[in-house]
Protein backbone atom coordinates (compact mmCIF):
# COMPACT_ATOMS: atom_id res chain seq x y z
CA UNK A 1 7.97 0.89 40.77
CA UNK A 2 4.36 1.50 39.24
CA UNK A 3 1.83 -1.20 39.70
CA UNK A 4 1.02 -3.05 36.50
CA UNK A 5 -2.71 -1.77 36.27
CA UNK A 6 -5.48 -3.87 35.66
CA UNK A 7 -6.63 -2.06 32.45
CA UNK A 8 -3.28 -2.30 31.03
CA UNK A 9 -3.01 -5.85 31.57
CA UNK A 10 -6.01 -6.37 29.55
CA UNK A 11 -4.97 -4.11 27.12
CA UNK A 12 -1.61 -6.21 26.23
CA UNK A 13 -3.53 -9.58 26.61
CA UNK A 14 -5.88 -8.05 23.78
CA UNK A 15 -3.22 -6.58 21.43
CA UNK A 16 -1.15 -10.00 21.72
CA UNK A 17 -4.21 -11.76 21.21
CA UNK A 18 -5.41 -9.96 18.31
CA UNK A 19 -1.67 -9.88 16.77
CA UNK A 20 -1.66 -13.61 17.34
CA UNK A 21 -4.89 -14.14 15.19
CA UNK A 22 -3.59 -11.63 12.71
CA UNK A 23 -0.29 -13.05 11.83
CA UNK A 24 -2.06 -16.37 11.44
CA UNK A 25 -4.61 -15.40 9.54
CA UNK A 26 -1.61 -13.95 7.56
CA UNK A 27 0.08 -17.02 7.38
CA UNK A 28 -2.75 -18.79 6.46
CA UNK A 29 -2.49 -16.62 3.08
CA UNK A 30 1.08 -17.11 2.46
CA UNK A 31 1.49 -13.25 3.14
CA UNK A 32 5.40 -12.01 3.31
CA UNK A 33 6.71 -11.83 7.36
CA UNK A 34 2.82 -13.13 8.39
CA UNK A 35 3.79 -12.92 12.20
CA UNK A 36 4.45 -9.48 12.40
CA UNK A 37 2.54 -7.40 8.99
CA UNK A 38 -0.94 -9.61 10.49
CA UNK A 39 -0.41 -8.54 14.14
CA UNK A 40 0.37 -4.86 13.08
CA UNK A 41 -2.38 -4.70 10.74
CA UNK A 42 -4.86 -6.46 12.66
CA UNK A 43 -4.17 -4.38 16.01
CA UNK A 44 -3.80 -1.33 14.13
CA UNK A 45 -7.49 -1.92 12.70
CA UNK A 46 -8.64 -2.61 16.49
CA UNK A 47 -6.88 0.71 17.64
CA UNK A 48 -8.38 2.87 15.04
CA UNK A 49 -11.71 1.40 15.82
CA UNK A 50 -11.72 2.29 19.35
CA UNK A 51 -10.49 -1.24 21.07
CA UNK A 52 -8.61 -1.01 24.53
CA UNK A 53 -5.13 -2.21 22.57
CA UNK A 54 -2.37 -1.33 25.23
CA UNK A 55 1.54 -0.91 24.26
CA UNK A 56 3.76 -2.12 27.21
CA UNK A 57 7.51 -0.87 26.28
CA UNK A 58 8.99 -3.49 28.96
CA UNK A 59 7.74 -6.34 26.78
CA UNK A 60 8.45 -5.00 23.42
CA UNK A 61 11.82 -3.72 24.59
CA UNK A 62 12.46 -7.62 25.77
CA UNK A 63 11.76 -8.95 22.63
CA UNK A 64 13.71 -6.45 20.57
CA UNK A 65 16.85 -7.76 22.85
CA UNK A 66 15.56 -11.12 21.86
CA UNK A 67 15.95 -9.56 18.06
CA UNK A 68 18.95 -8.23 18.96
CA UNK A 69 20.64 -11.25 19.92
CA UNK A 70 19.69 -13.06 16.78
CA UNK A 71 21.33 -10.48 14.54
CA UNK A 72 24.40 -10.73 16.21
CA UNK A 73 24.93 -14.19 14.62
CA UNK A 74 24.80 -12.54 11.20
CA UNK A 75 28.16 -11.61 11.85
CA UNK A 76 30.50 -13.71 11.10
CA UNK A 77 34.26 -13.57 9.90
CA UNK A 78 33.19 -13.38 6.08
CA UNK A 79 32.01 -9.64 6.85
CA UNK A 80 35.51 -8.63 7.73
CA UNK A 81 35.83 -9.16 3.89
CA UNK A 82 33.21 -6.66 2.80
CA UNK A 83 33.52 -3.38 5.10
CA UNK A 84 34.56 -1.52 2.90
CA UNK A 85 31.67 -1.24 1.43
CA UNK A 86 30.42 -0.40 4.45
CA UNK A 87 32.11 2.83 4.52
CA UNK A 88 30.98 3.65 1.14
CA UNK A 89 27.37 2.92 2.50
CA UNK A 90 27.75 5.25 5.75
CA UNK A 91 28.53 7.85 3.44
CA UNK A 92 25.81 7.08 1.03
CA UNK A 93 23.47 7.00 3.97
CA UNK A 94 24.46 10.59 5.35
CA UNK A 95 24.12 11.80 1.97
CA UNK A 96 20.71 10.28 1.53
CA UNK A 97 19.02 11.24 4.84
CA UNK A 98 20.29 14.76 4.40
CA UNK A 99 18.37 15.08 0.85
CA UNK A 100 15.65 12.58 2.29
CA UNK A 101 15.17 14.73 5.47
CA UNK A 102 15.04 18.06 3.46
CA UNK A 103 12.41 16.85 1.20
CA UNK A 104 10.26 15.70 3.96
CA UNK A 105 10.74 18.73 5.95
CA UNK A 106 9.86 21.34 3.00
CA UNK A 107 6.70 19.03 2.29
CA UNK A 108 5.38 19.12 5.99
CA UNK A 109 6.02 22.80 6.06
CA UNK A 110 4.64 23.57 2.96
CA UNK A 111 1.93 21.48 1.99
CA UNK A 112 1.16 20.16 5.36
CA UNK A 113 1.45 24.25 7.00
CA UNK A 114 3.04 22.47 10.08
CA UNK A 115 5.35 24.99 12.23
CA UNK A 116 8.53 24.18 11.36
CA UNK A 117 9.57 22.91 14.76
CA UNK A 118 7.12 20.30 14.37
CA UNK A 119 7.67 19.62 10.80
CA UNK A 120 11.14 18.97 11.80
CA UNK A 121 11.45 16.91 14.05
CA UNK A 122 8.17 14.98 12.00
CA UNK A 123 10.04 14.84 9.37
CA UNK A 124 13.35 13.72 10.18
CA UNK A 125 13.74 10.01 10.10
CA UNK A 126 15.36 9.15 13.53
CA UNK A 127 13.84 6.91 16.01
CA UNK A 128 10.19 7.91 17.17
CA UNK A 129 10.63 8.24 20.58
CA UNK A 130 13.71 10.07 20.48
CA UNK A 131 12.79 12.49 17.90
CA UNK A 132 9.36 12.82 19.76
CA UNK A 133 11.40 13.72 23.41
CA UNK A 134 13.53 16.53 21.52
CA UNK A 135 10.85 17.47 19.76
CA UNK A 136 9.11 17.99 22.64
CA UNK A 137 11.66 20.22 24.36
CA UNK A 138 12.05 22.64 21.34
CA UNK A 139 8.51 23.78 21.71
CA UNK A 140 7.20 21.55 18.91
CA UNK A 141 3.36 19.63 19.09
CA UNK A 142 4.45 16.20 20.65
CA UNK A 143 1.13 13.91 19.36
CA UNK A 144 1.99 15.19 15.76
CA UNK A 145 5.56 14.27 15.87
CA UNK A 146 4.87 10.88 17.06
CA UNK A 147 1.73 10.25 14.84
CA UNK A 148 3.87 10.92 11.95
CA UNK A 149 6.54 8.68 12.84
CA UNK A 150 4.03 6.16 14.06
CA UNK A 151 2.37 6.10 10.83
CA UNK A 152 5.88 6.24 8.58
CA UNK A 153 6.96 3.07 10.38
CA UNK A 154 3.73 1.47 9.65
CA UNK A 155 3.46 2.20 6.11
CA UNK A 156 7.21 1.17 5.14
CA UNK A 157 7.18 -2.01 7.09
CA UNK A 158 3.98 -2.87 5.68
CA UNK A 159 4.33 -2.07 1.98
CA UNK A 160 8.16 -2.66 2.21
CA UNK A 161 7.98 -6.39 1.67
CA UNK A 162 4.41 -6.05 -0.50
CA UNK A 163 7.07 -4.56 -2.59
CA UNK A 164 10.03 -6.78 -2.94
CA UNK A 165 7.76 -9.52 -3.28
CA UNK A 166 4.99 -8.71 -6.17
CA UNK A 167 6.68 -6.07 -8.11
CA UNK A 168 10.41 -7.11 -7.62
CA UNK A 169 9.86 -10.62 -7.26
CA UNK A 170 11.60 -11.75 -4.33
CA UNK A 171 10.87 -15.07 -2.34
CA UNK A 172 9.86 -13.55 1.19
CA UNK A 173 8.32 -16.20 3.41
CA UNK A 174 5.74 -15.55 5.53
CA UNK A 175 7.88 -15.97 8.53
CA UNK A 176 11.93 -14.65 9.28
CA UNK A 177 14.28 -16.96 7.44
CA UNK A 178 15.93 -17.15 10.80
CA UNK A 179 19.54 -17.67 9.42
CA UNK A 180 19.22 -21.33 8.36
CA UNK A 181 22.62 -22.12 7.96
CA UNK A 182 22.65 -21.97 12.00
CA UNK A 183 21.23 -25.03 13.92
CA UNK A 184 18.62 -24.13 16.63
CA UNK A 185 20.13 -23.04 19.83
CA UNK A 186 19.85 -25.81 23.04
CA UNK A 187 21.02 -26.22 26.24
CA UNK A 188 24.17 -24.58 26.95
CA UNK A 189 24.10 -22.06 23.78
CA UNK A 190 20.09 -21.42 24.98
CA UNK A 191 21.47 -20.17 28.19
CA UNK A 192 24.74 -17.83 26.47
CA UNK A 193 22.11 -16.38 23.87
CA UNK A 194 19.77 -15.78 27.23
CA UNK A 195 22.58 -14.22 29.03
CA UNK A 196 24.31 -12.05 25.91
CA UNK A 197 20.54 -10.63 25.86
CA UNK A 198 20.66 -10.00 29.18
CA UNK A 199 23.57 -8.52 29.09
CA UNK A 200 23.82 -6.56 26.01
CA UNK A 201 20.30 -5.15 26.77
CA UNK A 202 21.34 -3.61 30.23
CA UNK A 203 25.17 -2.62 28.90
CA UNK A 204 23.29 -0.58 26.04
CA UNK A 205 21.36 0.52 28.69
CA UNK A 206 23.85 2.10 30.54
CA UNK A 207 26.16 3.60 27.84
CA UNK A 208 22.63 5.78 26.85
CA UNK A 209 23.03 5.25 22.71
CA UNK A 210 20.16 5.45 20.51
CA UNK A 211 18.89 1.71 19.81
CA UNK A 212 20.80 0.27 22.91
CA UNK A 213 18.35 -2.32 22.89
CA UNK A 214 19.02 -3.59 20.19
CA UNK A 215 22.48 -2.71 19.08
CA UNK A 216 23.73 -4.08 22.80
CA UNK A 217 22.47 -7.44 22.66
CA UNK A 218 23.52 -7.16 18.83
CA UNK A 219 27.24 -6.47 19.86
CA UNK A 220 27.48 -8.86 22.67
CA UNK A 221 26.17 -11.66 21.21
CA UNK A 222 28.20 -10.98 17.74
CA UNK A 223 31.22 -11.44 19.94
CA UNK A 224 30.06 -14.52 21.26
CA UNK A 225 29.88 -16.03 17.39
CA UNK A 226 32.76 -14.95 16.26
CA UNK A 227 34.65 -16.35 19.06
CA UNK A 228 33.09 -19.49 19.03
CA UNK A 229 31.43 -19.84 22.12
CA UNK A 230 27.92 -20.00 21.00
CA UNK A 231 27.15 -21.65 17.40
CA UNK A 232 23.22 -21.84 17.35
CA UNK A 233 21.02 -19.30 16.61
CA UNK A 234 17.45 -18.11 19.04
CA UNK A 235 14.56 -20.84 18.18
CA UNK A 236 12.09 -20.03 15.38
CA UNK A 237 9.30 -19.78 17.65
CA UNK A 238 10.71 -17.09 19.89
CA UNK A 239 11.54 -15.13 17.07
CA UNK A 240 7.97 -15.37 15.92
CA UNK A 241 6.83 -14.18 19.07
CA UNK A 242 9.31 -11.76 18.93
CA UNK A 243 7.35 -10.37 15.39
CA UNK A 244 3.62 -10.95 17.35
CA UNK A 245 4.68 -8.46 20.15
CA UNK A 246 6.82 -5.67 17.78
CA UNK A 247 3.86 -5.72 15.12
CA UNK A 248 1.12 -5.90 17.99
CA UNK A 249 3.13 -2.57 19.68
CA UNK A 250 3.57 -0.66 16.60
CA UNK A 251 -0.68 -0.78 16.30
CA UNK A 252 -1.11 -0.36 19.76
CA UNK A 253 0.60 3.56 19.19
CA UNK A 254 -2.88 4.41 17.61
CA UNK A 255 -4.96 3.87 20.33
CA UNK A 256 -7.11 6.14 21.21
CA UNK A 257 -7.32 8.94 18.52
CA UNK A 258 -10.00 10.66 17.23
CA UNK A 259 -9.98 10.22 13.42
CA UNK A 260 -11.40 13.46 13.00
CA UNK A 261 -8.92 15.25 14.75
CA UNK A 262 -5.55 13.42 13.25
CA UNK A 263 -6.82 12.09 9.87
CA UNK A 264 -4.77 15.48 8.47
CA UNK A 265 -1.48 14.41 10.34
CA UNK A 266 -2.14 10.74 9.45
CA UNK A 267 -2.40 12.05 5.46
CA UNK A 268 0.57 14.08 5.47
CA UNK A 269 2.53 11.06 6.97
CA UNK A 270 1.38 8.79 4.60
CA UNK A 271 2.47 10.64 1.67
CA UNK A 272 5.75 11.91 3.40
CA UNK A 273 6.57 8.07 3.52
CA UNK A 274 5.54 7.21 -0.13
CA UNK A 275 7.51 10.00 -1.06
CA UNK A 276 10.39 8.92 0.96
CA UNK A 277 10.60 5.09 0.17
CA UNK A 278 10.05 5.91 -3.62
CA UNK A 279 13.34 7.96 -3.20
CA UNK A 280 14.75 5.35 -1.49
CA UNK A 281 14.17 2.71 -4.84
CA UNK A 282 15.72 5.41 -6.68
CA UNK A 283 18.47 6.09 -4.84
CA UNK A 284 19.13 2.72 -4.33
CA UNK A 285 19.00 1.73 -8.06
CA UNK A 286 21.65 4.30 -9.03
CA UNK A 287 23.97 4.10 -6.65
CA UNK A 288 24.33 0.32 -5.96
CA UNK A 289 26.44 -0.46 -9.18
CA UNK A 290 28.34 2.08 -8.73
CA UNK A 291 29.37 0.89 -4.71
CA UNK A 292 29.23 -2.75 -5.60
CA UNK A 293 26.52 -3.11 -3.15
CA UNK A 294 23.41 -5.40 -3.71
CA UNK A 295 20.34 -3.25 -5.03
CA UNK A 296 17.77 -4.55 -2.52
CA UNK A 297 20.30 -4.43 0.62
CA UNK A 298 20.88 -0.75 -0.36
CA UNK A 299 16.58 0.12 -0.68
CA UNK A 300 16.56 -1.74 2.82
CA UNK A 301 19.28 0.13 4.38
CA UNK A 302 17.66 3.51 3.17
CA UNK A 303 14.13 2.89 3.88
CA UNK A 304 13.20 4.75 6.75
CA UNK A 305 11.04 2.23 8.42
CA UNK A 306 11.71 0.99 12.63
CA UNK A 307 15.42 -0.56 13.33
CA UNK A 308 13.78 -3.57 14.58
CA UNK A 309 11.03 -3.54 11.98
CA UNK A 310 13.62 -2.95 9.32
CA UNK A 311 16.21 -5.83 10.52
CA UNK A 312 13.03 -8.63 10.73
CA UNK A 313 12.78 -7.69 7.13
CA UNK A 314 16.41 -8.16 6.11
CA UNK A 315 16.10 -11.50 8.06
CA UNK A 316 13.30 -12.57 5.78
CA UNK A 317 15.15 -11.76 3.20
CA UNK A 318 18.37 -13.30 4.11
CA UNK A 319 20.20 -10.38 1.84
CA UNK A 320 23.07 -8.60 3.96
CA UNK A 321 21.72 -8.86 7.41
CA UNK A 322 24.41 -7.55 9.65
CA UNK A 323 25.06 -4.84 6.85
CA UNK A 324 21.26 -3.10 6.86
CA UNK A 325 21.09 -3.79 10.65
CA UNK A 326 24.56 -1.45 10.97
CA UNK A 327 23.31 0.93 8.57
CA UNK A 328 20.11 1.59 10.52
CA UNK A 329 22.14 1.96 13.74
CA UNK A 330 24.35 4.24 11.87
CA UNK A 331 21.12 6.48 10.66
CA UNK A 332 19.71 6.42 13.85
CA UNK A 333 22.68 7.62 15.63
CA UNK A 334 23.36 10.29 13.15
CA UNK A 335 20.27 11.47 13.02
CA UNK A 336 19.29 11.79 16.88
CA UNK A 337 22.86 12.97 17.28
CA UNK A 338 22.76 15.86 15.21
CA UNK A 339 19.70 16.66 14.25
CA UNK A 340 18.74 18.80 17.71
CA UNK A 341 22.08 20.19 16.72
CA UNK A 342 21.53 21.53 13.03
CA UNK A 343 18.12 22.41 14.16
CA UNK A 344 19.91 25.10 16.39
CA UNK A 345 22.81 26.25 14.60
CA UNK A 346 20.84 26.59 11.06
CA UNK A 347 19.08 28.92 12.98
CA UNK A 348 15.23 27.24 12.67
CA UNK A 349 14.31 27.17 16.27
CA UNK A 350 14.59 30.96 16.57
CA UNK A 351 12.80 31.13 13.20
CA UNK A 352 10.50 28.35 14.70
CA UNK A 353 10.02 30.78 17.70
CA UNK A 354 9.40 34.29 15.75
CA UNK A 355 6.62 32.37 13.39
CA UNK A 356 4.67 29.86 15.16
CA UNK A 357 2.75 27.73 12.46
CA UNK A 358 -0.62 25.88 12.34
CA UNK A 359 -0.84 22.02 13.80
């Protein structure tokens, strides 16, 4: 097992310190999800400026579990009541990342003169570490692809709720409405939410599927709701902590670049995910009447932001939680499923191979 080293040690004391400060200086200001936008912002700042910020995946991997476990007490036996419009919304969501993805794509290729392997797997919306790893195997430049998805993640989540709250006019609070019809978890339901964690996280492990972290705990603990055995939801604290260490991790992906060198990548990303979360509000405003879905539990479902990212906002909201949680699971699969696969069959990694591009 690798020794914990010294400098990384310091480097996660300093991002969690610097996330803690940020999310309360955030929710000092009343700013939507404080705990998570401050510590993102503020250790994204801190990266980009040439601070020693360190990302340790064991820790943020813990807490999304943590995450996990509190969305699985979103589902409860009223949902059996609404799927289907959950069908309706898988199939909205394939339809949407298909057009989504395409647009993206053409832009990076296009305007951004990426090689198309590259712009590819930068441009599809799947989970950044996954679409970095296949990216990586096709031939395509792996600190592009994960720049891009990097900085997608960060601009969704952080202008997501800016959003909702000042130009649609929704009451976010500046921490996760952490299901409030659920009393606090203690004692004996502390120790089945510990262990459905536990549990979920290494089962999700095992069976290999994108988001296992998340959707394991997710699945195990939903059981335990719905069955009874557990009625009280993770404590409010931990699931602040929870936001400190996911925000803290997502700024901690930008340490050490050179400005210079990715400000172009950084650029194209930005704009890719503008473009991509204004076609989401579209999208989302035509199509909800017409599935009987909620307008804003659609736009969340179709952002392309982080799963865990993504699910803390539906929390805040309290709109449809266990419904945009699936639907990310649902894109994330999809896409990591068969994107490698169109990407051969279409015939663009021969293409990809006969006309190498600029990065």
């Amino acid at each position: 097992m690798p020794r914990f080293a010294h400098d990384t040690f310091t480097g996660l004391v300093l991002s969690l310190c610097l996330g803690a400060v940020g999310g309360a200086v955030f929710f000092y200001f009343n700013l939507p999800l404080a705990w998570m936008l401050g510590s993102m912002t503020f250790t994204t700042i801190a990266a980009l400026g040439g601070a020693p910020v360190r990302l340790y995946m064991p820790l943020r991997m813990a807490m999304v579990a943590v995450l996990g476990t509190l969305l699985g007490s979103a589902f409860t036996p009223q949902i059996l009541e609404q799927l289907q419009h959950w069908g309706a919304g898988v199939l909205t969501m394939i339809a949407f990342v298909t057009v989504m993805t395409a647009v993206s794509v053409t832009f990076l290729i296009k305007v951004g003169k990426l090689d198309r392997t590259t712009a590819y797997f930068a441009g599809t919306p799947g989970g950044l570490g996954e679409m970095t790893i296949v990216g990586e195997q096709q031939g395509g430049d792996t600190p592009t692809i994960a720049l891009v998805h990097a900085t997608r993640i960060f601009v969704v989540v952080f202008i997501l709720p800016l959003y909702l709250r000042t130009i649609e006019g929704l009451d976010i609070p500046n921490t996760a409405r952490v299901l409030g019809d659920r009393p606090s978890a203690e004692g004996s339901d502390l120790l089945i939410l510990g262990a459905c964690a536990v549990i979920g996280y290494f089962v999700g492990r095992h069976l290999r599927l994108p988001g296992s972290q998340i959707l394991g705990p997710m699945v195990i603990s939903a059981i335990a709701y719905l069955s009874g055995i557990v009625d009280g939801r993770p404590p409010a604290h931990l699931i602040a902590v929870a936001q400190v260490v996911i925000g803290s991790a997502i700024g901690a992906r930008f340490a050490g670049l050179n400005l210079r060198q990715t400000a172009r990548p950084i650029i194209l990303a930005v704009c890719s995910a503008l473009a991509m979360l204004a076609m989401a509000a579209v999208f989302a405003t035509i199509v909800s009447p017409i599935l009987g879905l909620p307008m804003h539990a659609l736009l969340l479902a179709l952002s392309p932001g982080g799963l865990a990212e993504m699910s803390l906002i539906a929390l805040a909201l309290g709109i449809d939680t266990a419904f945009i949680a699936t639907m990310h699971l649902v894109r994330i699969l999809l896409i990591v499923t068969l994107a490698p696969l169109f990407f051969r069959v279409t015939g663009l990694a021969a293409e990809s191979r006969k006309k190498p591009g600029k990065t």
